[in-house]
Protein backbone atom coordinates (compact mmCIF):
# COMPACT_ATOMS: atom_id res chain seq x y z
CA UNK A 1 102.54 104.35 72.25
CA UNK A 2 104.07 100.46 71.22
CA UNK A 3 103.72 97.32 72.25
CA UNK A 4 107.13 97.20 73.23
CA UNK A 5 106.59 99.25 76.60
CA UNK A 6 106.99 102.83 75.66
CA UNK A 7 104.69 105.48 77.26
CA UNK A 8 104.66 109.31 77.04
CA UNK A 9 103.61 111.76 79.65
CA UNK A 10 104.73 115.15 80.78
CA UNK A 11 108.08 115.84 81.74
CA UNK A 12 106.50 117.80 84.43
CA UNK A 13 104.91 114.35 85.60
CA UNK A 14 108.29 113.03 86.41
CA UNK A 15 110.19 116.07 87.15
CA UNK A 16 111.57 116.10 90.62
CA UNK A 17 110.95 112.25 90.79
CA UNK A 18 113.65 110.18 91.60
CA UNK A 19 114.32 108.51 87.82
CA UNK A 20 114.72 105.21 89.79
CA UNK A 21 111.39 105.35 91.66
CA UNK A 22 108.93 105.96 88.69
CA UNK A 23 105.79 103.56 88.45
CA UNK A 24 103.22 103.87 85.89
CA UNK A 25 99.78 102.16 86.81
CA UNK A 26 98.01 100.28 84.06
CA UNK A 27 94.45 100.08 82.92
CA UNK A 28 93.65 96.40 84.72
CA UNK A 29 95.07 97.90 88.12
CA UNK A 30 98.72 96.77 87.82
CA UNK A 31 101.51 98.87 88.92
CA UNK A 32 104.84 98.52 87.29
CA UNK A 33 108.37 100.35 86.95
CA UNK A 34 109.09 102.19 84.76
CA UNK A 35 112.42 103.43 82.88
CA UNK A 36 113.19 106.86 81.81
CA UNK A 37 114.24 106.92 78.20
CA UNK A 38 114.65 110.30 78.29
CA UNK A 39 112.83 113.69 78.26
CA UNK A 40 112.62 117.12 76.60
CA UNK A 41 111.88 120.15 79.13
CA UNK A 42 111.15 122.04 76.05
CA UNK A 43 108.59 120.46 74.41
CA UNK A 44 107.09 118.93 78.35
CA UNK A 45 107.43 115.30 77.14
CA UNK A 46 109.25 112.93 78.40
CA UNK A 47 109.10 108.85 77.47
CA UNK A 48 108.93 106.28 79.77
CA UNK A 49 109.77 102.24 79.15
CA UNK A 50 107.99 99.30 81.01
CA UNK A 51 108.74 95.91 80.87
CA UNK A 52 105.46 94.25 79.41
CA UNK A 53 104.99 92.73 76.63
CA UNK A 54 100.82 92.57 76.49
CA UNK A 55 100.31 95.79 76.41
CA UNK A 56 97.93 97.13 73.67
CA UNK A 57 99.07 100.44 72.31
CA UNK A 58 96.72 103.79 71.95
CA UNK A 59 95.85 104.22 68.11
CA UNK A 60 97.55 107.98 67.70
CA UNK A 61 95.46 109.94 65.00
CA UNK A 62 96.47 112.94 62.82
CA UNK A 63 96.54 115.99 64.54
CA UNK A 64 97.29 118.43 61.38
CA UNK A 65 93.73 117.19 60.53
CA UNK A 66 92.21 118.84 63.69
CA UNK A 67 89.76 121.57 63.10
CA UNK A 68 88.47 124.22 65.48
CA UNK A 69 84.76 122.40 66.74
CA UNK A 70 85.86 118.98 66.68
CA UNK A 71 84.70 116.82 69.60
CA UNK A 72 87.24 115.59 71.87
CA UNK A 73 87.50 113.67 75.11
CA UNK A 74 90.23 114.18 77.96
CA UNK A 75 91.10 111.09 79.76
CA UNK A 76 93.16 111.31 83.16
CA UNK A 77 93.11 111.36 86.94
CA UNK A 78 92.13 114.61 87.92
CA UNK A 79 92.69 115.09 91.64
CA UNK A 80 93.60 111.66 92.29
CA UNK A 81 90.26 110.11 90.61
CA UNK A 82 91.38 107.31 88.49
CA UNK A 83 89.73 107.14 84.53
CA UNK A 84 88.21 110.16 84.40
CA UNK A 85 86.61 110.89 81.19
CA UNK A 86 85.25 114.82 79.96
CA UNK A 87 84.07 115.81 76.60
CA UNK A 88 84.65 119.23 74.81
CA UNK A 89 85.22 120.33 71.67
CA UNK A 90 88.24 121.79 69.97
CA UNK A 91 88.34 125.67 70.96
CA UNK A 92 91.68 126.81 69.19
CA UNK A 93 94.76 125.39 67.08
CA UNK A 94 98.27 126.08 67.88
CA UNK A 95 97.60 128.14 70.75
CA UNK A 96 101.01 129.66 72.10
CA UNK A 97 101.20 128.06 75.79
CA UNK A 98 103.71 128.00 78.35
CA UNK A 99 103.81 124.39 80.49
CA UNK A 100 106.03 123.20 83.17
CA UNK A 101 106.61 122.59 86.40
CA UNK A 102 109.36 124.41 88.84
CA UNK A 103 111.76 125.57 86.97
CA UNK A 104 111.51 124.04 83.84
CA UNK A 105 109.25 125.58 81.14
CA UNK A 106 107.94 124.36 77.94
CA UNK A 107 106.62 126.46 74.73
CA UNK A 108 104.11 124.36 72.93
CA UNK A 109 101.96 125.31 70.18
CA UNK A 110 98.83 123.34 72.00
CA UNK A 111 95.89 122.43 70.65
CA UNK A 112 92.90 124.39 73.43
CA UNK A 113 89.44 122.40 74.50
CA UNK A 114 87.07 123.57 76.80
CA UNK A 115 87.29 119.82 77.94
CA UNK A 116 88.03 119.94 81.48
CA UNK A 117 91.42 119.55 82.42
CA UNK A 118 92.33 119.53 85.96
CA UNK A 119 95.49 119.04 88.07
CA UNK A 120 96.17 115.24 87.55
CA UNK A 121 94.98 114.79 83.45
CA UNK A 122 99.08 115.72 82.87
CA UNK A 123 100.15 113.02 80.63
CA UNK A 124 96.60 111.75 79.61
CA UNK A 125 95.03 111.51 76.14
CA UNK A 126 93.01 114.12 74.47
CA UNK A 127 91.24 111.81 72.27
CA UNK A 128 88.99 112.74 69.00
CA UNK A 129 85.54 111.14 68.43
CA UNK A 130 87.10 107.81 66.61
CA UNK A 131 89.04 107.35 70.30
CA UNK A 132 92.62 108.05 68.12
CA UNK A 133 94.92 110.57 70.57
CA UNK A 134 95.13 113.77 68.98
CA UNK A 135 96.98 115.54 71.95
CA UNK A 136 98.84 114.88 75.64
CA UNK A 137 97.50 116.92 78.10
CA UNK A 138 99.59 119.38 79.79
CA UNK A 139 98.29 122.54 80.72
CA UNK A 140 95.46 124.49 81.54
CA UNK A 141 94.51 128.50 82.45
CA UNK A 142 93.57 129.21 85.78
CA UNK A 143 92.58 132.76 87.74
CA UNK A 144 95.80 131.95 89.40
CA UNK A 145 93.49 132.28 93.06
CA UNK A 146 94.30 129.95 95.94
CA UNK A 147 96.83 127.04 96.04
CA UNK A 148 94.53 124.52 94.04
CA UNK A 149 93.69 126.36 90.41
CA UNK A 150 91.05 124.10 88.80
CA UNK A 151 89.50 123.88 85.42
CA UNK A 152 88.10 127.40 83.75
CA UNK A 153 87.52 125.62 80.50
CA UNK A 154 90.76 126.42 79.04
CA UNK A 155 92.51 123.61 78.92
CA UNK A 156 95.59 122.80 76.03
CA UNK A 157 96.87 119.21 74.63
CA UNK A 158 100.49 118.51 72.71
CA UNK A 159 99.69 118.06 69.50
CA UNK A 160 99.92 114.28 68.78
CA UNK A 161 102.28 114.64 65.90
CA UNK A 162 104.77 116.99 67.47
CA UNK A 163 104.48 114.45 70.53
CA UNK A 164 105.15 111.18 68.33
CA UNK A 165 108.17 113.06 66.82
CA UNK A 166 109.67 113.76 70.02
CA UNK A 167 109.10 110.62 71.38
CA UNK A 168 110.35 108.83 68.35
CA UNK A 169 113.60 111.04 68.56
CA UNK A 170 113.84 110.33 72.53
CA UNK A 171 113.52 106.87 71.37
CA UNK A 172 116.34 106.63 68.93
CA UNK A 173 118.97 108.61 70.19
CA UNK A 174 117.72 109.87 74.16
CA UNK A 175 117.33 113.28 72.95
CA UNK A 176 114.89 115.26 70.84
CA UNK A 177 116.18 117.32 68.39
CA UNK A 178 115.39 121.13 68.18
CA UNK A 179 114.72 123.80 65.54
């Protein structure tokens, strides 16, 4: 999200990682530590810090612009397969969604696309049709049957702004603030 280092995910990425052991793997193949900055449970964000100084950050867009239709991409690894791209549109705003991993939950008002999300896009972009991030993935619905749900077409993103306010908080001070 800068050019000085900082990255968001999920703070069900990192959750139950050992803070010390975190890498984040770059675009051109590198692999490089990372430092926890901090992380809200709450809102399922959490900001990471690497030490580069060429890195070119993602142009974030305007999510309180995003209307119901718009055409959106998710960009992740889904089950391990590295820059995986699907298209969707916008299927619902500020869709009530609870996020998380064990033991930690997260309420998010999410933005929902019938881009497919899988296990593994945690973290990634949702990005609109000018490639701006409008959303971090971090959820999706599932029939709840077996032990590996996969995509149904319901799928739900962070909105961009609420993320760039927490991570700008998490930034500043460690902590996000809360209504």
């Amino acid at each position: 999200i800068s050019d000085e280092g900082y990255v968001v995910t999920n703070n069900h990425v990192i959750t139950g990682s050992d803070d010390a052991d975190i890498e984040v793997g770059l675009f051109d193949g590198d692999t490089v530590r990372a430092e926890v900055v901090g992380r809200s449970p709450s809102y399922d964000l959490a900001v990471l810090k690497v030490d580069r100084d060429d890195l070119v950050p993602a142009r974030l867009g305007d999510s309180s612009g995003v209307v119901v239709g718009d055409p959106v991409i998710a960009i992740g690894s889904p089950l391990g397969l590295e820059s995986t791209v699907t298209s969707g549109i916008v299927s619902a705003l500020d869709r009530p969604v609870t996020a998380g991993g064990q033991g930690e939950t997260s309420f998010i008002n999410a933005l929902q696309t019938d881009a497919a999300i899988n296990p593994g896009n945690s973290g990634g972009p949702l990005v609109d049709a000018a490639g701006r991030v409008i959303g971090v993935n971090s959820a999706i619905a599932t029939l709840g049957m077996g032990p590996n749900p996969g995509n149904i077409g319901l799928g739900f993103a962070i909105p961009i702004n609420q993320a760039a306010r927490t991570a700008e908080q998490i930034i500043a001070t460690g902590e996000a603030v809360y209504p």
